[in-house]
N, C-alpha and C. Protein backbone atom coordinates (compact mmCIF):
# COMPACT_ATOMS: atom_id res chain seq x y z
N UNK A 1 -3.03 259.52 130.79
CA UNK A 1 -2.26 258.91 131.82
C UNK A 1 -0.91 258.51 131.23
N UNK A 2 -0.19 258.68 131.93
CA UNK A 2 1.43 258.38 131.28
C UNK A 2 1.78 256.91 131.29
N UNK A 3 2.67 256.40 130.65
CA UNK A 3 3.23 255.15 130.21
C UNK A 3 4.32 255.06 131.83
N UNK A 4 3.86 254.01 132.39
CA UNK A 4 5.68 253.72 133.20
C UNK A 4 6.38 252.99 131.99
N UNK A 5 7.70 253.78 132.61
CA UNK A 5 8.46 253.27 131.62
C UNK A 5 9.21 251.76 131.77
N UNK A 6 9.39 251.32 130.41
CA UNK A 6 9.99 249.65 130.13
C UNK A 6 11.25 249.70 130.67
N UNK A 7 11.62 248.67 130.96
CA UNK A 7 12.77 248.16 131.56
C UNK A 7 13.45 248.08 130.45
N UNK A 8 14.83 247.92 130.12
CA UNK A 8 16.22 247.37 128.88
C UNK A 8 15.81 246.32 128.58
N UNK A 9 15.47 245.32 129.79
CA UNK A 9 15.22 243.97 129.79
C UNK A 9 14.04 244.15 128.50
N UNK A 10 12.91 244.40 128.85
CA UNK A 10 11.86 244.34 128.40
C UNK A 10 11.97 244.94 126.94
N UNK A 11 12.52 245.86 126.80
CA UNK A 11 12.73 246.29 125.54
C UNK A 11 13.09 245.73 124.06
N UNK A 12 14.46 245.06 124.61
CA UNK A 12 15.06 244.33 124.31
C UNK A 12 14.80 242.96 123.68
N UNK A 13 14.03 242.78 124.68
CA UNK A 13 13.61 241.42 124.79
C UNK A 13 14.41 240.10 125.40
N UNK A 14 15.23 240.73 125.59
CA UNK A 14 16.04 240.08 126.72
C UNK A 14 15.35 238.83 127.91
N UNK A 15 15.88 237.77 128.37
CA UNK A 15 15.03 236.45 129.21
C UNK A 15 16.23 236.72 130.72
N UNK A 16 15.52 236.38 131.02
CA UNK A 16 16.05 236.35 132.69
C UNK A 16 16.92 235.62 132.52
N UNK A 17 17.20 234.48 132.27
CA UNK A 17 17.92 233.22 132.73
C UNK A 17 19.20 233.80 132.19
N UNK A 18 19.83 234.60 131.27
CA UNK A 18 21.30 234.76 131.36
C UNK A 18 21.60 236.02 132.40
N UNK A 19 21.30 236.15 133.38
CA UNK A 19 21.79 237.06 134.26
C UNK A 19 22.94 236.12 135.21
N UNK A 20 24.40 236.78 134.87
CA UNK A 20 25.36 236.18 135.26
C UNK A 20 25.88 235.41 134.90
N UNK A 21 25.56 235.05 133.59
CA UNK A 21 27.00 234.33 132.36
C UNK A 21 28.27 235.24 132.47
N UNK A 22 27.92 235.95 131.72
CA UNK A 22 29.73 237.02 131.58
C UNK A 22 30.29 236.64 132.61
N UNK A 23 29.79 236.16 134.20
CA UNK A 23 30.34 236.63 135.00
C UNK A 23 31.93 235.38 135.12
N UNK A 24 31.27 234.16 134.60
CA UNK A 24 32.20 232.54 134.59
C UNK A 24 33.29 233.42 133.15
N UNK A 25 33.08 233.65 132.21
CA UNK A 25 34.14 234.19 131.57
C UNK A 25 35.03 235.31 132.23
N UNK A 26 34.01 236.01 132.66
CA UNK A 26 35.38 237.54 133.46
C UNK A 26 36.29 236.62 134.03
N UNK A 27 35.68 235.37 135.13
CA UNK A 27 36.37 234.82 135.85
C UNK A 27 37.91 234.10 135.08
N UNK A 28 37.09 233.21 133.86
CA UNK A 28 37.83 232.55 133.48
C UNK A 28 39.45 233.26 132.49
N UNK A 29 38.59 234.61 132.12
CA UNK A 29 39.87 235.25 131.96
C UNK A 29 40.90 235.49 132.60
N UNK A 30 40.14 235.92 133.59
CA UNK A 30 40.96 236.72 134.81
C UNK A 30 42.24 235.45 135.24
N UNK A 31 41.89 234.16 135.36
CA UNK A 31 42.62 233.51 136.07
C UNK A 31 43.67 232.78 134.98
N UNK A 32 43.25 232.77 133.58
CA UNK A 32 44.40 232.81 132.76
C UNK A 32 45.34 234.11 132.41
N UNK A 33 44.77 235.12 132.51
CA UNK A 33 45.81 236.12 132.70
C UNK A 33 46.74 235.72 133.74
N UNK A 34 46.30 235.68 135.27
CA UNK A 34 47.46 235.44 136.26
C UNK A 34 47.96 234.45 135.79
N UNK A 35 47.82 233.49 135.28
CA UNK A 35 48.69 232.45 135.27
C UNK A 35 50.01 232.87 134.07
N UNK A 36 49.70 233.67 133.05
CA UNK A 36 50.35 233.85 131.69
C UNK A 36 51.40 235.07 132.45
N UNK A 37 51.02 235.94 133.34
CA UNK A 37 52.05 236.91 133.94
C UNK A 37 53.02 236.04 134.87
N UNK A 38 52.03 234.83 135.51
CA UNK A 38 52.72 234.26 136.66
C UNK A 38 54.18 233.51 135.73
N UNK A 39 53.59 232.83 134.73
CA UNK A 39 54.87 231.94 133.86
C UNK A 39 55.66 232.99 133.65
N UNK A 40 55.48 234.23 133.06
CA UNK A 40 56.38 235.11 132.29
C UNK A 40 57.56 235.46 133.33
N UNK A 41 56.85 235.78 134.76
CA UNK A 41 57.87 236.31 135.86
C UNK A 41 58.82 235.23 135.90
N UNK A 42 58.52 234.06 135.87
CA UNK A 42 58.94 232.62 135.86
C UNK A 42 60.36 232.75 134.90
N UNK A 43 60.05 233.04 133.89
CA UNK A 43 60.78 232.96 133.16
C UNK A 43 62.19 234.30 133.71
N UNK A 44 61.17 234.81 133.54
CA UNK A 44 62.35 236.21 133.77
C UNK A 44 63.38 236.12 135.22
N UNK A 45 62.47 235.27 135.72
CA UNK A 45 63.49 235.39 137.20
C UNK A 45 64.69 234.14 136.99
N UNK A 46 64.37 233.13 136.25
CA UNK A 46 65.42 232.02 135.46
C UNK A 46 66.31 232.29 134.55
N UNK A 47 65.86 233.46 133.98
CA UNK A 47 67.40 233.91 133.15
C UNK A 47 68.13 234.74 133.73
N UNK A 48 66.69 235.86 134.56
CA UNK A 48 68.26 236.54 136.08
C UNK A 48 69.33 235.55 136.73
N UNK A 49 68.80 234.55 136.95
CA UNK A 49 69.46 233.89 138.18
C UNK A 49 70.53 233.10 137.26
N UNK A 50 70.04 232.53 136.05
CA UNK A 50 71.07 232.25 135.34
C UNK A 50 72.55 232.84 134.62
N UNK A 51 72.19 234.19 134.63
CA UNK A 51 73.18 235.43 134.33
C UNK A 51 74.00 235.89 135.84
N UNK A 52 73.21 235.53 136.68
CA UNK A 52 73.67 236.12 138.17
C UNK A 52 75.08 234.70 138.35
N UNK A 53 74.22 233.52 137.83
CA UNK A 53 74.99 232.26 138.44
C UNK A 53 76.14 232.28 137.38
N UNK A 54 75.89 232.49 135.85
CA UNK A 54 77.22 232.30 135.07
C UNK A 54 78.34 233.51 135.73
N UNK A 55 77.90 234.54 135.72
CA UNK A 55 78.73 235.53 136.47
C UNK A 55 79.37 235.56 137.43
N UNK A 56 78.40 235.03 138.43
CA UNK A 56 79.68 234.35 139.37
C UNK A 56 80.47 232.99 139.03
N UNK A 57 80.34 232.33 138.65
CA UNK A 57 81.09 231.59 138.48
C UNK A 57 82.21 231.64 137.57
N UNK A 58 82.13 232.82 136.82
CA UNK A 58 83.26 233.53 135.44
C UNK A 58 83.98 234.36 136.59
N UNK A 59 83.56 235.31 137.28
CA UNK A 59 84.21 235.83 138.48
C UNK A 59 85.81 234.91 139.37
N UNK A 60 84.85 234.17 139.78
CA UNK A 60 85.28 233.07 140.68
C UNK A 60 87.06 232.19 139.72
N UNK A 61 86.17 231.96 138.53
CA UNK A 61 87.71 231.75 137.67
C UNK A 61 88.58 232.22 137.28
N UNK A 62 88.03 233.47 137.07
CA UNK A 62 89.00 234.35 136.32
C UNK A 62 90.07 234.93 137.24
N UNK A 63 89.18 235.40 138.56
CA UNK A 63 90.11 235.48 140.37
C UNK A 63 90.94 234.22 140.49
N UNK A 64 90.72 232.96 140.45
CA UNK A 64 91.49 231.53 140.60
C UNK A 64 93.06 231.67 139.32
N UNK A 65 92.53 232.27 138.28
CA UNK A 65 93.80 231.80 137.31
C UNK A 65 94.44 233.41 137.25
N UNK A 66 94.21 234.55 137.64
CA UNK A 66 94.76 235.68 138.04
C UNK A 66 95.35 235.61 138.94
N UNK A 67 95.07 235.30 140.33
CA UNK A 67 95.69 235.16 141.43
C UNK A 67 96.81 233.90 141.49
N UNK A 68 96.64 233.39 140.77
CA UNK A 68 97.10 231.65 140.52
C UNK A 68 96.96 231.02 141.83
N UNK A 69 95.98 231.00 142.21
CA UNK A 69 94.83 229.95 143.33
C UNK A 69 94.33 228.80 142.85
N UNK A 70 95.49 228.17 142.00
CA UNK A 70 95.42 227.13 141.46
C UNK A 70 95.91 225.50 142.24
N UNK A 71 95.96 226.28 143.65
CA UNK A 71 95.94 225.41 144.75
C UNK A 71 94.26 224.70 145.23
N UNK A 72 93.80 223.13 145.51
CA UNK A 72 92.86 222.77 146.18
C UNK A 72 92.34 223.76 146.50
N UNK A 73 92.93 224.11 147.83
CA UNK A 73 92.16 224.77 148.95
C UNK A 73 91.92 226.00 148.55
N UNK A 74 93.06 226.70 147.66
CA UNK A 74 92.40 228.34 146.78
C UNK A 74 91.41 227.92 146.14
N UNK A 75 91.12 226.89 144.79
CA UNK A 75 89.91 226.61 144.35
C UNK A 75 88.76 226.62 145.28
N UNK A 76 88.58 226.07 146.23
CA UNK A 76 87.76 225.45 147.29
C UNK A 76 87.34 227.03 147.79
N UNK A 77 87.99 227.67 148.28
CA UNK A 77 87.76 229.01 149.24
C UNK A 77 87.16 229.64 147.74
N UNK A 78 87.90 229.90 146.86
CA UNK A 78 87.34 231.07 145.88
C UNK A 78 85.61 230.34 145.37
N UNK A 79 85.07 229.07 145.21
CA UNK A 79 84.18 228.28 144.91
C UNK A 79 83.32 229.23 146.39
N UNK A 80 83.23 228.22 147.05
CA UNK A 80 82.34 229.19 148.64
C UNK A 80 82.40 230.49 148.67
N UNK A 81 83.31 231.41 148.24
CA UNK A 81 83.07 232.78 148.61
C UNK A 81 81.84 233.41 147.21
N UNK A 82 82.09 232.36 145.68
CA UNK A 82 81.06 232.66 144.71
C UNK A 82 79.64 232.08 145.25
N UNK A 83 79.81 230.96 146.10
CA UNK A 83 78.69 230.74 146.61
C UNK A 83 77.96 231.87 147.65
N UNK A 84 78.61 232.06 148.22
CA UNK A 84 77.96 233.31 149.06
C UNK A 84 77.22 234.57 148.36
N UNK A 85 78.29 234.78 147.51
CA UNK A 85 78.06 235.90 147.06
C UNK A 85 76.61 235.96 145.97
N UNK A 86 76.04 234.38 145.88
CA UNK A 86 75.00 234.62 145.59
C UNK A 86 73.51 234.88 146.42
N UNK A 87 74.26 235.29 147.98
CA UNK A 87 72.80 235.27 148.50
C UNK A 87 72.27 234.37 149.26
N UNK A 88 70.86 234.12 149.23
CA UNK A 88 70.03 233.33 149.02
C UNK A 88 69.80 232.10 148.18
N UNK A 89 70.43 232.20 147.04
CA UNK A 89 70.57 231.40 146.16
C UNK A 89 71.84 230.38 146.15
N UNK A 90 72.51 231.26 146.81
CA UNK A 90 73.65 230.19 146.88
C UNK A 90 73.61 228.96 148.40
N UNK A 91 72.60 228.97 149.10
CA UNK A 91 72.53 228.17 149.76
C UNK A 91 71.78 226.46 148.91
N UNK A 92 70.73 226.89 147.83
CA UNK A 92 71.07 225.69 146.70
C UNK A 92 71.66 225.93 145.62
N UNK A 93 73.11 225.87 145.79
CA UNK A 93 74.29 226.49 144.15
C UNK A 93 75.43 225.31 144.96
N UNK A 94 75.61 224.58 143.90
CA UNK A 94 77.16 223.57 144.20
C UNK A 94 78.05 224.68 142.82
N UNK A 95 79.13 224.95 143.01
CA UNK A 95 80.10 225.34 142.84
C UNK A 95 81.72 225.01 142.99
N UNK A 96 81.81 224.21 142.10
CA UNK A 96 83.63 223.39 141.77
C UNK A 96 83.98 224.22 140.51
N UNK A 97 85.25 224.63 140.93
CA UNK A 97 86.53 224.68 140.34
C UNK A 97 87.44 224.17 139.94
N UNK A 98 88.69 223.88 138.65
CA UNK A 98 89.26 222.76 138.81
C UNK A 98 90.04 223.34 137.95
N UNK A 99 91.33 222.77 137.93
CA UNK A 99 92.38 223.05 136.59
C UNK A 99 92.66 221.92 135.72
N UNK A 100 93.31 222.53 134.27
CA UNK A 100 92.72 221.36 133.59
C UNK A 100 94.04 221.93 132.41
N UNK A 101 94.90 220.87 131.79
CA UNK A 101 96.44 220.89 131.49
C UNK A 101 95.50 220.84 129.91
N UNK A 102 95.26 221.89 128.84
CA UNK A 102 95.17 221.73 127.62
C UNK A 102 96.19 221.30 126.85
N UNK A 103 97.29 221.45 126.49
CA UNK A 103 98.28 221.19 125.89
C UNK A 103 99.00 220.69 126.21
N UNK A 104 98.76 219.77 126.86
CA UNK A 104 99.68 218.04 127.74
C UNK A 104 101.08 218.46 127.94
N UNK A 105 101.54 219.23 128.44
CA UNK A 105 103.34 219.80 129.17
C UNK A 105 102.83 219.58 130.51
N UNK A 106 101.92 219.34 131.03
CA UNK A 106 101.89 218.90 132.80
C UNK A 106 101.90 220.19 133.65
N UNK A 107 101.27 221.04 133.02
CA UNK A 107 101.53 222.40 133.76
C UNK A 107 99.97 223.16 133.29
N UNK A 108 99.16 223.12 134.34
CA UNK A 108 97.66 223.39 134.33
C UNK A 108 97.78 225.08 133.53
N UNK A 109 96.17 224.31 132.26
CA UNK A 109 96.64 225.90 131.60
C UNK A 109 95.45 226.85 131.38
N UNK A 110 94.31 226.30 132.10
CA UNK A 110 92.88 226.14 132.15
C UNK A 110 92.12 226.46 133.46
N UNK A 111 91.23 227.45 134.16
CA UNK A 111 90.46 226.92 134.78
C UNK A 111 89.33 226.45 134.78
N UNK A 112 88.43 225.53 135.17
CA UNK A 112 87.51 225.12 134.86
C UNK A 112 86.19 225.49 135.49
N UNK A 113 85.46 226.27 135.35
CA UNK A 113 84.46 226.80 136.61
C UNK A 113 82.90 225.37 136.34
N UNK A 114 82.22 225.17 136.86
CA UNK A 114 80.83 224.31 136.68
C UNK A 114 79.80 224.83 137.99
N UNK A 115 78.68 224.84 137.89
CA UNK A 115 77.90 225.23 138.90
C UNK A 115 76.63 224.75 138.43
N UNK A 116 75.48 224.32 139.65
CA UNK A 116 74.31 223.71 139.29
C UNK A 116 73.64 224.25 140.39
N UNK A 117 71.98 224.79 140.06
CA UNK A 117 71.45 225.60 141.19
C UNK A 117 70.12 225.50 140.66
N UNK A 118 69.44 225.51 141.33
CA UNK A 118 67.99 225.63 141.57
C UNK A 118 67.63 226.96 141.66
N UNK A 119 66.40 227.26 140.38
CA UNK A 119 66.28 229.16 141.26
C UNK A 119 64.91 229.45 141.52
N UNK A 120 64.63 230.55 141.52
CA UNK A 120 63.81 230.84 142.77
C UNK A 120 62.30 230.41 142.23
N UNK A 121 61.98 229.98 142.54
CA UNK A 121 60.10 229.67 141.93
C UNK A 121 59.40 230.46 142.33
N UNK A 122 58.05 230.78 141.65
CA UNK A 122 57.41 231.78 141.47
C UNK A 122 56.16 230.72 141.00
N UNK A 123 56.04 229.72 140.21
CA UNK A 123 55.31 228.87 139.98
C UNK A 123 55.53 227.76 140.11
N UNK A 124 54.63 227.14 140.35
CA UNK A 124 54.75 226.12 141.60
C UNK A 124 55.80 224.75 140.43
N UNK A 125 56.63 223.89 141.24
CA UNK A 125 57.44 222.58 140.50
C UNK A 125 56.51 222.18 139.50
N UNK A 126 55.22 221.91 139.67
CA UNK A 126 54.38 221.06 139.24
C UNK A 126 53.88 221.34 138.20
N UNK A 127 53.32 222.96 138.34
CA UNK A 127 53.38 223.37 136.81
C UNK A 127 54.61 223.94 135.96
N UNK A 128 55.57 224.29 136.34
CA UNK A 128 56.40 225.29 135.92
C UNK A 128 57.91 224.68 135.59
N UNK A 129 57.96 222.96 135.69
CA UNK A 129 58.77 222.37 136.05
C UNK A 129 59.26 221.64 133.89
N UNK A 130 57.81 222.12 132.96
CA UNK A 130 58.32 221.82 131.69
C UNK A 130 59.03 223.29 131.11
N UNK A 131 59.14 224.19 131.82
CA UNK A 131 59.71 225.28 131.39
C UNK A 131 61.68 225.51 131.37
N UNK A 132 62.24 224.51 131.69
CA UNK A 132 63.12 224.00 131.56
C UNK A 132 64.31 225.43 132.79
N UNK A 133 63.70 225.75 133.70
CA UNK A 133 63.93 226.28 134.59
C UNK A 133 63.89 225.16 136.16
N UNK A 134 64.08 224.31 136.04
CA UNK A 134 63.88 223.20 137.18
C UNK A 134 65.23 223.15 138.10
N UNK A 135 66.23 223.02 137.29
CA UNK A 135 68.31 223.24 137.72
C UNK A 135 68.72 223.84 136.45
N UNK A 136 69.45 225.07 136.69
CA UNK A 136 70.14 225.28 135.72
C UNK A 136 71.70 224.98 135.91
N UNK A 137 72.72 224.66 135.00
CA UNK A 137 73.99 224.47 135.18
C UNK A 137 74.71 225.56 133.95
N UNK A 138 75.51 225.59 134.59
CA UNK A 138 76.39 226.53 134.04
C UNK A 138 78.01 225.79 133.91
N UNK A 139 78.68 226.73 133.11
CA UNK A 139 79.90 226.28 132.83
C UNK A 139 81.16 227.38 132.15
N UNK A 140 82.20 227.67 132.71
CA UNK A 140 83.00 228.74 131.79
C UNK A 140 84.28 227.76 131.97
N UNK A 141 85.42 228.23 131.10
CA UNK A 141 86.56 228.13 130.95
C UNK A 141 87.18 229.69 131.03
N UNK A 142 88.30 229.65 131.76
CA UNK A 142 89.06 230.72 131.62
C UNK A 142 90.45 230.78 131.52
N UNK A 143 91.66 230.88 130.66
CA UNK A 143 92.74 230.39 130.57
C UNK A 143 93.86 231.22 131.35
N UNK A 144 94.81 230.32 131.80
CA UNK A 144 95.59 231.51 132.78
C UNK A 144 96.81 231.47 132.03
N UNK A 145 96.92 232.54 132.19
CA UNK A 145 98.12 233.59 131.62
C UNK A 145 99.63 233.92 132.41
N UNK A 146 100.17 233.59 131.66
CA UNK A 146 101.81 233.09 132.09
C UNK A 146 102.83 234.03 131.53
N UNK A 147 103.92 235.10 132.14
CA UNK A 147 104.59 235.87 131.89
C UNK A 147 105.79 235.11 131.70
N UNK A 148 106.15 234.80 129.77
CA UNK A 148 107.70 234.08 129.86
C UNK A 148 108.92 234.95 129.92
């Protein structure tokens, strides 16, 4: 008469009671992976937005002391149109312009660009808020150039 054959279990010697351990680790991997991709995007989308925001705002100055829109209201208009031009993002982006006399003759020789913005989250304030992506500010100088 033939043998039925043994189970793995049985072979083995294997006990019932761990059926479905691995399964709390697969889990527990699984959900530190998302979180380690989730920070990384985090990151990556904070130095886009930070390169997007210094850029415009180097834009924005370098147009102000080229054009010599070294008037208020040119500062002011060229500031809002860098705001726009960020989008989405520029609806939280403050953006001032300003001139600024380096070499004390009373005749502005400097522009001053500054900008502060919030960017886009991907992980939530609460965790993602020691990653030093919370406001970034920015800052250029650009000097304007005078034909004697």
């Amino acid at each position: 008469m033939p043998r039925s054959p043994r189970s793995v279990d049985e072979r083995c010697g294997a006990d019932r009671s761990d059926v479905g351990v691995g399964m709390v680790g697969a889990v527990a991997g699984l959900v530190v992976t998302i979180m380690f991709l989730a920070f990384a995007v985090q990151v990556m989308l904070g130095l886009y937005a930070t390169s997007m925001l210094r850029a415009s705002v180097h834009d924005a100055a370098t147009r102000a002391a080229d054009e010599g829109a070294a008037t208020p209201s040119g500062l002011a208009r060229l500031a809002a149109e860098a705001e726009a031009g960020l989008g989405r993002m520029g609806e939280r982006t403050t953006i001032t312009l300003a001139v600024e006399d380096d070499d004390g003759d009373g005749v502005p020789d400097v522009v001053v660009g500054r900008a502060v913005s919030s960017p886009p989250r991907v992980v939530p304030s609460s965790l993602g808020g020691m990653v030093g992506f919370e406001t970034i500010q920015v800052g250029v100088r650009v000097r304007i150039e005078r034909m004697v």
